[in-house]
N, C-alpha and C. Protein backbone atom coordinates (compact mmCIF):
# COMPACT_ATOMS: atom_id res chain seq x y z
N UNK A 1 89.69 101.99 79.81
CA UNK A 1 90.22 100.93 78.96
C UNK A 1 90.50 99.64 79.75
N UNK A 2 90.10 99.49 80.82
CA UNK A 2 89.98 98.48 82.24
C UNK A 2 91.43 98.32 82.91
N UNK A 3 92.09 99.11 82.65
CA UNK A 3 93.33 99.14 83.30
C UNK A 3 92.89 99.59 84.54
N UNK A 4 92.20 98.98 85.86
CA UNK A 4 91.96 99.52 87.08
C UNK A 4 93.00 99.59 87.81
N UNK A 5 93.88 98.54 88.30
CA UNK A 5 94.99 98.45 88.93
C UNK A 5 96.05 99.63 88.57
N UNK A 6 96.29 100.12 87.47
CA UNK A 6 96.95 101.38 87.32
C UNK A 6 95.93 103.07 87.80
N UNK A 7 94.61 102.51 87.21
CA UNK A 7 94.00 103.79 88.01
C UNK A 7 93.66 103.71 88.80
N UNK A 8 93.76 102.69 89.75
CA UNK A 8 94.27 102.85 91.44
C UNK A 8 94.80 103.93 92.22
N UNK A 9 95.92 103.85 91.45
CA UNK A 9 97.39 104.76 91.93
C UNK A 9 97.19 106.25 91.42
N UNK A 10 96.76 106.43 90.44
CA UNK A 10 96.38 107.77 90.20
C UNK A 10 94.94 108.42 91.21
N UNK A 11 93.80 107.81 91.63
CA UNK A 11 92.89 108.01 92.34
C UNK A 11 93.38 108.70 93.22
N UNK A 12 94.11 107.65 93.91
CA UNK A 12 94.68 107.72 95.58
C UNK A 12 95.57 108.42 95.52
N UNK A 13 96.34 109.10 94.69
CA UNK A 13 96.78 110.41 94.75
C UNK A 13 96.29 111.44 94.92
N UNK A 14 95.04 111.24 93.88
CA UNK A 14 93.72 112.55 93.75
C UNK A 14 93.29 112.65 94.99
N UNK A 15 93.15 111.33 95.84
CA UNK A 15 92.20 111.68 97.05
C UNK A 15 93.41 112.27 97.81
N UNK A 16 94.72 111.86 98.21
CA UNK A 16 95.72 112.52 98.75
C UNK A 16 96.04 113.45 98.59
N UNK A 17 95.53 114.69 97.97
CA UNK A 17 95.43 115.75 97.21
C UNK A 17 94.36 116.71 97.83
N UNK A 18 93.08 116.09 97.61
CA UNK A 18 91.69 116.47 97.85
C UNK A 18 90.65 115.43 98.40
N UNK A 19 91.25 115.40 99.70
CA UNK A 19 90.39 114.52 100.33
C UNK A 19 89.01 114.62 100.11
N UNK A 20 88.37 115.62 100.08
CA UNK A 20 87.10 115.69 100.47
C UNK A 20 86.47 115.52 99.42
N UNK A 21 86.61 115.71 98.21
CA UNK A 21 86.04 115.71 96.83
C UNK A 21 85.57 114.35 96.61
N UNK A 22 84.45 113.39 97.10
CA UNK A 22 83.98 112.25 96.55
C UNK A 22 84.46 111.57 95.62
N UNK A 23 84.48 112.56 94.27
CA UNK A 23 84.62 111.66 92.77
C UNK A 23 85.44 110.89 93.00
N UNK A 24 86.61 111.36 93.14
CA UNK A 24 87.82 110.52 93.42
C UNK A 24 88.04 109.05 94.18
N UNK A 25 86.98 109.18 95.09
CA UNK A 25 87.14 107.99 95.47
C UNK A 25 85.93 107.04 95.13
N UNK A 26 84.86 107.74 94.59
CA UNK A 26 84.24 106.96 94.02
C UNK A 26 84.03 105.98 92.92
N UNK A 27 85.55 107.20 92.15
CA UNK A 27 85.83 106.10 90.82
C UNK A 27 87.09 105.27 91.10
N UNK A 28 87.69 104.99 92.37
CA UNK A 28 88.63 104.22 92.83
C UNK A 28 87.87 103.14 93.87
N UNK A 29 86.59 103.20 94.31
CA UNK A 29 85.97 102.00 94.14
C UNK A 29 85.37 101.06 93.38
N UNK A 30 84.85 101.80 92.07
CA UNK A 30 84.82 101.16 90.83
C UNK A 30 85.69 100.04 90.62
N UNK A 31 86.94 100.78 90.47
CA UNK A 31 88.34 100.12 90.30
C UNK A 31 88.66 98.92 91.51
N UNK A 32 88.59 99.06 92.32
CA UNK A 32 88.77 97.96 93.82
C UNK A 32 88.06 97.13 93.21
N UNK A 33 86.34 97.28 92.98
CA UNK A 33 85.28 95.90 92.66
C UNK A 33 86.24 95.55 91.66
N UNK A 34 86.52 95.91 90.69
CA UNK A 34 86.41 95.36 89.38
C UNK A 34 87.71 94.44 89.20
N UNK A 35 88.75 94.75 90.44
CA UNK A 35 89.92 93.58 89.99
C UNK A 35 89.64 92.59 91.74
N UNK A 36 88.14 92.65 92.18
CA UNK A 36 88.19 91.67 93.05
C UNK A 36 88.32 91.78 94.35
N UNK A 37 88.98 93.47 94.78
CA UNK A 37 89.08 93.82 96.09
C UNK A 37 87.83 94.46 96.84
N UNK A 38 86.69 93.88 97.21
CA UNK A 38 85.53 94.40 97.19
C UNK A 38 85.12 94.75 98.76
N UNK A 39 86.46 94.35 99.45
CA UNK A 39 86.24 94.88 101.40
C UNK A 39 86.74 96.70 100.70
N UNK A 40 88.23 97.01 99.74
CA UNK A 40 88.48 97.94 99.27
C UNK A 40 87.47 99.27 98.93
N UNK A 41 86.63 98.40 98.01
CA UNK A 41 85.82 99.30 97.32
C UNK A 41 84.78 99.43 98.43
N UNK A 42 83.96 98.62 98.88
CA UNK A 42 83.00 99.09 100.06
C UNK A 42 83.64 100.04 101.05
N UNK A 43 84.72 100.15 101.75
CA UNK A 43 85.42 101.03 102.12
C UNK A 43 85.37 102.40 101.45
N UNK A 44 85.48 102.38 100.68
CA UNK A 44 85.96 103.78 99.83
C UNK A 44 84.42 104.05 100.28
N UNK A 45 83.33 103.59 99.57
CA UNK A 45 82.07 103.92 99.10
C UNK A 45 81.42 104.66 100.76
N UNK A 46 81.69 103.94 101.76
CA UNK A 46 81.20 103.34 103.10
C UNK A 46 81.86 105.22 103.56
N UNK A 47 83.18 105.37 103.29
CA UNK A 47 83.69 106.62 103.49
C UNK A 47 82.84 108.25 103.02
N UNK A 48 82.46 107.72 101.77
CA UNK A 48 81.70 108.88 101.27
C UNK A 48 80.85 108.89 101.85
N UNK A 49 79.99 107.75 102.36
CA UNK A 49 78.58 107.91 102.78
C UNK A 49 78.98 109.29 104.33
N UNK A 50 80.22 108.53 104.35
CA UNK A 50 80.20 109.62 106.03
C UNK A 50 80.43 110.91 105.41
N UNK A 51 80.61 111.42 104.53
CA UNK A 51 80.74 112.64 104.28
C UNK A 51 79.22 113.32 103.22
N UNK A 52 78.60 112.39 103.08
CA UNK A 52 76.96 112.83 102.64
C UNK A 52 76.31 111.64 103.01
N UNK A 53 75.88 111.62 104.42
CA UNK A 53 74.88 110.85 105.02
C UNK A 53 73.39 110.99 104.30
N UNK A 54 72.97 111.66 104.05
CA UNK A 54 71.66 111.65 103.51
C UNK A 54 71.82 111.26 101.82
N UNK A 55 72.63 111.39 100.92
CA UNK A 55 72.83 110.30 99.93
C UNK A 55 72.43 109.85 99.89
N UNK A 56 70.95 109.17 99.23
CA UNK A 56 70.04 107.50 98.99
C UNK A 56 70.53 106.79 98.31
N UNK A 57 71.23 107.90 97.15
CA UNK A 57 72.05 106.59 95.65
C UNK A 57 73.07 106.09 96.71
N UNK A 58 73.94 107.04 97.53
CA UNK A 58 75.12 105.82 97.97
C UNK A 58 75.02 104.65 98.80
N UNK A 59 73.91 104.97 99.23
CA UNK A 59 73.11 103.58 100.39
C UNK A 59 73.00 102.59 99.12
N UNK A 60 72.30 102.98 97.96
CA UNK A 60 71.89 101.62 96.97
C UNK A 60 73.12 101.43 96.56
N UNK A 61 74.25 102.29 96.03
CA UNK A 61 75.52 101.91 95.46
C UNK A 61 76.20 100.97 96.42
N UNK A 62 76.20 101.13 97.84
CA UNK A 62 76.97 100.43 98.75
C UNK A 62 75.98 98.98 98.90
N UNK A 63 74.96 98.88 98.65
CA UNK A 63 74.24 98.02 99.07
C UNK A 63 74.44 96.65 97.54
N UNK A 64 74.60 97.71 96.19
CA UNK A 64 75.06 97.08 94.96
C UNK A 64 76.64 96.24 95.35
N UNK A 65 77.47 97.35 96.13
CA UNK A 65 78.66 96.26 96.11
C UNK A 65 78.82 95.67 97.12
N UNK A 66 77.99 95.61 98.05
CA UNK A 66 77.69 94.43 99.07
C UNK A 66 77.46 93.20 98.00
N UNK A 67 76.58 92.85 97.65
CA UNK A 67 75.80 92.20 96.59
C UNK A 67 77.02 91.30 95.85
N UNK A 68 77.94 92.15 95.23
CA UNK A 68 79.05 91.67 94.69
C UNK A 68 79.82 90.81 95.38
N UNK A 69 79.78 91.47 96.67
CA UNK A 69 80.69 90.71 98.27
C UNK A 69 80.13 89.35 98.74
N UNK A 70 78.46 89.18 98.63
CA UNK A 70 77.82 88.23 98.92
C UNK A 70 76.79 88.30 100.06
N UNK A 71 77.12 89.42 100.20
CA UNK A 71 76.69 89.79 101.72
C UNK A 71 75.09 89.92 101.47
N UNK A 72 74.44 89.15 101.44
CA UNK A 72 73.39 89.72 100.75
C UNK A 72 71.90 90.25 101.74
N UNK A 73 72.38 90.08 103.11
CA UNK A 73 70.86 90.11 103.85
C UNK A 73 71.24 91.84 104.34
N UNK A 74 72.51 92.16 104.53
CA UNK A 74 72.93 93.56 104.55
C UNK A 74 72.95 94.26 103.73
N UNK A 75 72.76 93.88 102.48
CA UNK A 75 72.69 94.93 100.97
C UNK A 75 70.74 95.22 101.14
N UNK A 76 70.40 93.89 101.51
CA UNK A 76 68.52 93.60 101.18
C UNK A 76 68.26 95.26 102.75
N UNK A 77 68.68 94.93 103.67
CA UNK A 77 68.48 95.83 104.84
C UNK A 77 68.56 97.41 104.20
N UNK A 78 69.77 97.95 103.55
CA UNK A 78 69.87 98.92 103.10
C UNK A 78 68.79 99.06 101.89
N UNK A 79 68.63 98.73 101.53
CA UNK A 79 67.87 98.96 100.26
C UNK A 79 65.88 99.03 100.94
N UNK A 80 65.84 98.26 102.09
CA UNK A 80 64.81 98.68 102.72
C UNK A 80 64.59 99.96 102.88
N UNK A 81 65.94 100.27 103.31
CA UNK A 81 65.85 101.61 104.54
C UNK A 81 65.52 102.21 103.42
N UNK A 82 66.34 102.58 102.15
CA UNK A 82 66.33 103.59 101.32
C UNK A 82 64.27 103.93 100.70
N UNK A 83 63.75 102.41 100.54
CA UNK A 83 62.59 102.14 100.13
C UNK A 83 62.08 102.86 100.90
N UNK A 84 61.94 102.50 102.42
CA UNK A 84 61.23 103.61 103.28
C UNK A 84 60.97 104.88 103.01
N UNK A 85 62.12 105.60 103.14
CA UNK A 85 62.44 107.15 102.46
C UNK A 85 61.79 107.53 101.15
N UNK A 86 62.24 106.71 100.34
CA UNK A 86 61.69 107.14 99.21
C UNK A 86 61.91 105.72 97.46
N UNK A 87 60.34 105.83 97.88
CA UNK A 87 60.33 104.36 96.71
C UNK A 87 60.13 104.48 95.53
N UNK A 88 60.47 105.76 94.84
CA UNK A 88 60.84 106.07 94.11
C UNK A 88 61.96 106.28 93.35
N UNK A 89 63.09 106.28 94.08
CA UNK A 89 64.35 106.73 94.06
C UNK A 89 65.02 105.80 92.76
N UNK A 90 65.48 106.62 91.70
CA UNK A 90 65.47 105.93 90.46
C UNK A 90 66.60 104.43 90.64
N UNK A 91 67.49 104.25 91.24
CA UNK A 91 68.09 102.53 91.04
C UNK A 91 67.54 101.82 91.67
N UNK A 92 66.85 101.93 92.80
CA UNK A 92 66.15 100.85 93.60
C UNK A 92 65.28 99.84 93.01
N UNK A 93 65.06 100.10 91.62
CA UNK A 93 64.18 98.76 90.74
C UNK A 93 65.36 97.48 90.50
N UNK A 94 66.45 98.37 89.95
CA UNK A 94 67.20 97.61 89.46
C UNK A 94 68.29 96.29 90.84
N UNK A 95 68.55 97.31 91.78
CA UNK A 95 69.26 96.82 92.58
C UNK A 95 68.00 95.57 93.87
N UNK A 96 67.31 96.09 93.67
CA UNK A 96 66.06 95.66 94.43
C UNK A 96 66.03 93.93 93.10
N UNK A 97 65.77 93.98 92.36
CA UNK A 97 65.89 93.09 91.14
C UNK A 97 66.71 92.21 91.51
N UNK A 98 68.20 92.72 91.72
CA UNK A 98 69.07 91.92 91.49
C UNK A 98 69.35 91.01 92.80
N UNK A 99 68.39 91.45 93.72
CA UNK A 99 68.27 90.32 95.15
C UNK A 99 67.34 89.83 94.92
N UNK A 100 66.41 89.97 94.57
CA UNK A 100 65.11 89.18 93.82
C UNK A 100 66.19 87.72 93.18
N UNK A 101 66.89 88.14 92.12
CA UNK A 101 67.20 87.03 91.03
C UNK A 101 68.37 86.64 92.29
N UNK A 102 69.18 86.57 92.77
CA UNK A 102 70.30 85.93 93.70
C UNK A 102 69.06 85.08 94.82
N UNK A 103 68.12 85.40 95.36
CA UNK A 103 67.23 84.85 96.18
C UNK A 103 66.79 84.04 95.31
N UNK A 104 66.45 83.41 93.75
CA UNK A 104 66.08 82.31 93.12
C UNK A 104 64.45 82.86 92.87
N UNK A 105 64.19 84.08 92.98
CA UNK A 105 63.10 84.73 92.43
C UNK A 105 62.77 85.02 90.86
N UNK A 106 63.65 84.41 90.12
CA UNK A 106 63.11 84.80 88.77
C UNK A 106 62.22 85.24 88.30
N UNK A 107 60.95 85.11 88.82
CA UNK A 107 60.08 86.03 88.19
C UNK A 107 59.72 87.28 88.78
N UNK A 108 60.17 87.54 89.87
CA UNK A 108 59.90 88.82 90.38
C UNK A 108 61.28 89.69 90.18
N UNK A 109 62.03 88.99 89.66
CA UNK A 109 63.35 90.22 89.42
C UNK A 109 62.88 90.68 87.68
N UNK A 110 62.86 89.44 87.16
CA UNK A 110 62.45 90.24 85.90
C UNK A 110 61.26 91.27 85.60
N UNK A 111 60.24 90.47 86.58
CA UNK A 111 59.30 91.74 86.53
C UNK A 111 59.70 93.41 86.81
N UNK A 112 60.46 93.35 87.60
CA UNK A 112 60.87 94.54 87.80
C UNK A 112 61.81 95.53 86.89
N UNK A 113 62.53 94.60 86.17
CA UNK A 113 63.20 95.43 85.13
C UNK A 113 62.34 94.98 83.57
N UNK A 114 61.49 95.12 83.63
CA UNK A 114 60.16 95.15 82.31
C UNK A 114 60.75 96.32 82.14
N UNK A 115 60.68 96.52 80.83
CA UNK A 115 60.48 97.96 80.36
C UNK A 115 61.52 99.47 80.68
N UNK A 116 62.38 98.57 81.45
CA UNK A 116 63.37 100.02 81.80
C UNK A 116 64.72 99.49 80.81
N UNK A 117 64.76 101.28 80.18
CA UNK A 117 65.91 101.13 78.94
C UNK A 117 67.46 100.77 79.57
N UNK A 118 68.00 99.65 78.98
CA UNK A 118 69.36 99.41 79.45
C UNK A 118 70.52 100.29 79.55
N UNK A 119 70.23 101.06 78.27
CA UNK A 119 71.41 102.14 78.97
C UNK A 119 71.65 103.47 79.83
N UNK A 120 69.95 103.45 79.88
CA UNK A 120 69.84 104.49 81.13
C UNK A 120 70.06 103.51 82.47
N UNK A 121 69.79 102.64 82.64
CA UNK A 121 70.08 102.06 83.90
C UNK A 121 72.02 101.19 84.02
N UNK A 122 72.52 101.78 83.48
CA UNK A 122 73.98 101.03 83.00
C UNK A 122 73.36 99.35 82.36
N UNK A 123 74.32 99.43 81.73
CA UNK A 123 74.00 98.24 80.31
C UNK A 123 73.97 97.07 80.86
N UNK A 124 74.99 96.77 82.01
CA UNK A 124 75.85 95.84 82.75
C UNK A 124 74.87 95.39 83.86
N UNK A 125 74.18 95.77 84.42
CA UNK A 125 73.64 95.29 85.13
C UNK A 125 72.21 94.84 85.02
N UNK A 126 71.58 94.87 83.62
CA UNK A 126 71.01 93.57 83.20
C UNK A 126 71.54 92.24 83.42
N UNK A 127 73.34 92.51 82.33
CA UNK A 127 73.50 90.81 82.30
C UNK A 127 73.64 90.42 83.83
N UNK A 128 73.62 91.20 84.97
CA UNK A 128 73.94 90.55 86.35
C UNK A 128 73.03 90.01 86.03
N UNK A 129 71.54 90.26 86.37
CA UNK A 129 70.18 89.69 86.60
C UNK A 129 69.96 88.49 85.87
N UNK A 130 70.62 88.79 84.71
CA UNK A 130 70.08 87.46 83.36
C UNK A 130 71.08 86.18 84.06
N UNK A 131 72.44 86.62 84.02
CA UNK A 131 72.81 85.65 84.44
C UNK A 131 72.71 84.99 85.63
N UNK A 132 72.68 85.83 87.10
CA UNK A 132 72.51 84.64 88.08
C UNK A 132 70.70 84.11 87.82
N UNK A 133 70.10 84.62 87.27
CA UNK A 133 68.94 84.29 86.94
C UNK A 133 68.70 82.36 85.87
N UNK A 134 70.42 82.35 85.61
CA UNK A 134 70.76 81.14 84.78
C UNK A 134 70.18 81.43 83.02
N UNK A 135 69.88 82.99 82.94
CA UNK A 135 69.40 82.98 81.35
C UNK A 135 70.92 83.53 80.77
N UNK A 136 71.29 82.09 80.21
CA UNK A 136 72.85 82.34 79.68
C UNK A 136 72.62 82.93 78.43
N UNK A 137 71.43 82.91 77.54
CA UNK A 137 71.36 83.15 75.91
C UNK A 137 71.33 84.70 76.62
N UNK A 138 70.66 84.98 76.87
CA UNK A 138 70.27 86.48 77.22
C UNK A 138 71.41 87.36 77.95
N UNK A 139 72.08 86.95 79.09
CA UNK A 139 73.66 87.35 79.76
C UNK A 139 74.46 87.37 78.70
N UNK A 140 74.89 86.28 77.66
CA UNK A 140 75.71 86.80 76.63
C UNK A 140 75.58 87.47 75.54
N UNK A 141 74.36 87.70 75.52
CA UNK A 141 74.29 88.70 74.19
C UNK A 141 74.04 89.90 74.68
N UNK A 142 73.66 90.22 76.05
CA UNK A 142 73.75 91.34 76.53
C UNK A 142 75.26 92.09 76.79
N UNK A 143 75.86 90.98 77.08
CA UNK A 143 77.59 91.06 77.60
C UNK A 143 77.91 91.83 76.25
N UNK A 144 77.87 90.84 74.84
CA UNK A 144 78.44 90.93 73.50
C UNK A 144 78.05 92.45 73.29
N UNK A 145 76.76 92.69 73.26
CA UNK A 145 76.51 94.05 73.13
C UNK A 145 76.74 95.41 73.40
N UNK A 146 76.90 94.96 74.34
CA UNK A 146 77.93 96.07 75.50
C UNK A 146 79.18 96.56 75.20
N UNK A 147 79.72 95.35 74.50
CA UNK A 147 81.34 95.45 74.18
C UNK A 147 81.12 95.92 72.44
N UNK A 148 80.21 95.96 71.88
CA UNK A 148 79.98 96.20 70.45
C UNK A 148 79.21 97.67 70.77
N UNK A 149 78.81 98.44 71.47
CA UNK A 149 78.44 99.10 70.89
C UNK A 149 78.22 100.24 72.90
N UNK A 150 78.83 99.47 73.67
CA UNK A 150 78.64 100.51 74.75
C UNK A 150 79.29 101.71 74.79
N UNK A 151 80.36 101.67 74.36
CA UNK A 151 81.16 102.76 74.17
C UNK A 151 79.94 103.94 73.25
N UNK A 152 79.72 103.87 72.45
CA UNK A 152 79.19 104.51 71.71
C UNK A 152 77.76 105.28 72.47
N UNK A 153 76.93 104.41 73.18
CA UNK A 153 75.75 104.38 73.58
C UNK A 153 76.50 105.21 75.25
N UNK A 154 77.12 104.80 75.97
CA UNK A 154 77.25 105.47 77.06
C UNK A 154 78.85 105.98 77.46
N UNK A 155 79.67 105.95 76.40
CA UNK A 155 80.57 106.73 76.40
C UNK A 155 81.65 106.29 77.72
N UNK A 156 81.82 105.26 77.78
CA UNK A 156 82.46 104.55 78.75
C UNK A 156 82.82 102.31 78.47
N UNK A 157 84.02 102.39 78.55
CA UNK A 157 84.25 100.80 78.36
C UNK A 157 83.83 99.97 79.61
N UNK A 158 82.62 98.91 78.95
CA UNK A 158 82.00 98.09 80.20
C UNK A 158 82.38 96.86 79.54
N UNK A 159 82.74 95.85 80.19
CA UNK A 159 82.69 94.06 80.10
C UNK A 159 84.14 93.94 80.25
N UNK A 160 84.79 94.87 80.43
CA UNK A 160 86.83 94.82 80.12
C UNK A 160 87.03 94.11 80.77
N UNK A 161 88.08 93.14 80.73
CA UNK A 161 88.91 92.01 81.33
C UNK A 161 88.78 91.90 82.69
N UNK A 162 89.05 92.29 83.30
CA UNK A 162 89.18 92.31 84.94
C UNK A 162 87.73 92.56 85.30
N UNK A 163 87.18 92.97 84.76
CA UNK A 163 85.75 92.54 85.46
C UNK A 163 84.73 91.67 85.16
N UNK A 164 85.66 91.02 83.89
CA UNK A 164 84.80 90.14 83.96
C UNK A 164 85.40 89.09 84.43
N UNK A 165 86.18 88.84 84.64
CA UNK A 165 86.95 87.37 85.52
C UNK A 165 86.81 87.99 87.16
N UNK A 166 86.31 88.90 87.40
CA UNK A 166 85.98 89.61 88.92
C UNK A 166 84.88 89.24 89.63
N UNK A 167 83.70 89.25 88.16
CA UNK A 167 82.72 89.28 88.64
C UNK A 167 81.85 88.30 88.90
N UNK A 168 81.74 87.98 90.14
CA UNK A 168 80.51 86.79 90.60
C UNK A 168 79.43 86.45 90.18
N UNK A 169 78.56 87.56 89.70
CA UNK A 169 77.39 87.24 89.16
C UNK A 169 77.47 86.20 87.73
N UNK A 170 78.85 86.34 87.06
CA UNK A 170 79.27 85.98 85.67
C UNK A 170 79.82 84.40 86.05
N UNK A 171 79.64 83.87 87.13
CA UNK A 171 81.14 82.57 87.37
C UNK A 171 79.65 81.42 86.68
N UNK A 172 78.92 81.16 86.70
CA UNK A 172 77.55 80.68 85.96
C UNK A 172 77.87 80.61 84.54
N UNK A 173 78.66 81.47 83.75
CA UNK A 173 78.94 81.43 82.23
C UNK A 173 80.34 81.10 82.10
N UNK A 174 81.24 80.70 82.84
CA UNK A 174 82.59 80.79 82.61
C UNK A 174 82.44 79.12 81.48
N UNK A 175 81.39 78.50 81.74
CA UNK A 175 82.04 76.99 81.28
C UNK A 175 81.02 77.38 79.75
N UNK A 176 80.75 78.46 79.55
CA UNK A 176 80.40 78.61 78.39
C UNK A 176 80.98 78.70 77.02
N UNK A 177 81.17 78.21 75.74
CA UNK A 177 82.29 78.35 75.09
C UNK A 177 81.69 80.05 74.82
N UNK A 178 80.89 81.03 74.41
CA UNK A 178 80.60 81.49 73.93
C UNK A 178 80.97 83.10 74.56
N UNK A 179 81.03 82.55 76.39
CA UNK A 179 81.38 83.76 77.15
C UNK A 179 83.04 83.42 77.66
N UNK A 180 83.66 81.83 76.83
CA UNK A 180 85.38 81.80 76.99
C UNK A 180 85.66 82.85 75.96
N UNK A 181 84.84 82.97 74.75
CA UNK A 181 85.74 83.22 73.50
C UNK A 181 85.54 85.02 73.62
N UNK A 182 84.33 85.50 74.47
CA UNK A 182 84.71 87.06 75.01
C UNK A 182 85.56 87.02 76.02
N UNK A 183 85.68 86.09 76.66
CA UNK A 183 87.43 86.55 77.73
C UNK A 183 88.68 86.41 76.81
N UNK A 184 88.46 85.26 76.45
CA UNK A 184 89.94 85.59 75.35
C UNK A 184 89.98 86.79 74.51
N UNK A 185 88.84 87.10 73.59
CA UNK A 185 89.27 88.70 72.97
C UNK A 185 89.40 89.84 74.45
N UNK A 186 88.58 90.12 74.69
CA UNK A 186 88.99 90.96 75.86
C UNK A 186 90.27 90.72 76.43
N UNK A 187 90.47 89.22 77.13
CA UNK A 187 92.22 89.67 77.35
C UNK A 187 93.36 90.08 76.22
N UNK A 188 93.10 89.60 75.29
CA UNK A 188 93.59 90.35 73.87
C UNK A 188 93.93 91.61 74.49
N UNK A 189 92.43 92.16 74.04
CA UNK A 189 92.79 93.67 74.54
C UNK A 189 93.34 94.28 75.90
N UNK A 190 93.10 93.65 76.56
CA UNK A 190 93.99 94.09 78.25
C UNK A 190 95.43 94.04 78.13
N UNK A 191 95.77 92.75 77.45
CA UNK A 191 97.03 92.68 76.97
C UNK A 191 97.68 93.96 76.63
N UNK A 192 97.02 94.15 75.73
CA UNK A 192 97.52 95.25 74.63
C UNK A 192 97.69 96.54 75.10
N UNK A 193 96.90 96.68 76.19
CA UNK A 193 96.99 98.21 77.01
C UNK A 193 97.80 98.05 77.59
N UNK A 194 97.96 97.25 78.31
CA UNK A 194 98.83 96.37 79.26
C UNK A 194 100.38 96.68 79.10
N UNK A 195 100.43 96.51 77.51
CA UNK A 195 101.59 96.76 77.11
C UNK A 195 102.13 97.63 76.80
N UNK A 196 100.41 98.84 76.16
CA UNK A 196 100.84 99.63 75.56
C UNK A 196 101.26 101.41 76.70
N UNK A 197 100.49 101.20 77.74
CA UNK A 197 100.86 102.16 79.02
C UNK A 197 101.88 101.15 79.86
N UNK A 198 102.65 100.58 79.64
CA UNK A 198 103.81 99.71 80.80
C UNK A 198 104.16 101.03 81.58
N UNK A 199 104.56 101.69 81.13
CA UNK A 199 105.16 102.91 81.68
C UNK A 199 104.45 103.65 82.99
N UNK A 200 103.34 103.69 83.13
CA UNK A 200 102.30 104.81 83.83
C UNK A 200 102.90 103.78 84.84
């Protein structure tokens, strides 16, 4: 419900608990990116890798929130290595894409996500591509969509408040009236959780 900053504190219990169990800290880097702490979340991610070195998704996942960080010739390096190994490896279109479109490649990032279904590849990381790509019609109706109907389609809340005022790829639409008037409903709703777990 994008309350990350509260499931912070519950994570890092879990991992204080059961260190070794990944999930836990994998969905408490989620949480780090998404309210902005992104040395946090690479940390967490950077940790698992030491505990499953051969992992390819966590090389592309760490190399995704590099990306977020800015770091971008160290996300492009990892995502080599992983290519090497194996260029097949199902996110590497997408994340491979999304340095394409930050490098001012527009047509070779979109080429690459032709034809692959959005919600098998998470919904959300189209609008990265569309938007630093500068396709604002396309970033917001992808955004809008997400929030109309992601829940349903992948069973999880994507575009929630804090990530979207988090997220870099999005600072291109802020002077948009169209992607102000989804931050204002969304903080609506943050509000409202906000208020309505005070307690946790």
């Amino acid at each position: 419900i994008g309350l990350f900053d509260k499931a912070i504190k519950y994570y890092s219990r879990a991992i204080d608990l059961d260190p070794t169990d990944p999930i836990y800290r994998g969905l408490r880097s989620t949480c780090y990116r998404n309210i902005g702490e992104f040395d946090k979340a690479i940390a967490d991610i950077e940790e698992i890798r030491r505990m499953y070195p051969e992992n390819l998704n966590l090389v592309l996942r760490l190399a995704r929130f590099l990306l977020w960080d800015g770091t971008l010739d160290e996300a492009d390096k990892l995502i080599n290595d992983v290519e090497i190994i194996d260029p097949d490896i199902q996110d590497i279109q997408y994340t491979r894409a999304l340095v394409y479109a930050l490098r001012g490649d527009k047509e070779r990032a979109l080429e690459l996500i032709d034809g692959i279904e959005r919600y098998y590849y998470y919904h959300s990381l189209f609008s990265h591509i569309y938007a630093v790509s500068g396709m604002k019609d396309e970033a917001i109706r992808v955004i809008q969509d997400g929030i109309d109907m992601g829940y349903e389609k992948i069973k999880t809340y994507i575009y929630t408040y804090l990530e979207l005022i988090n997220n870099p790829f999005f600072e291109g639409l802020h002077d948009d009236p169209r992607f102000q008037e989804i931050l204002r409903s969304q903080k609506e709703k943050y509000d409202e959780m906000s208020s309505k777990y005070s307690g946790l």
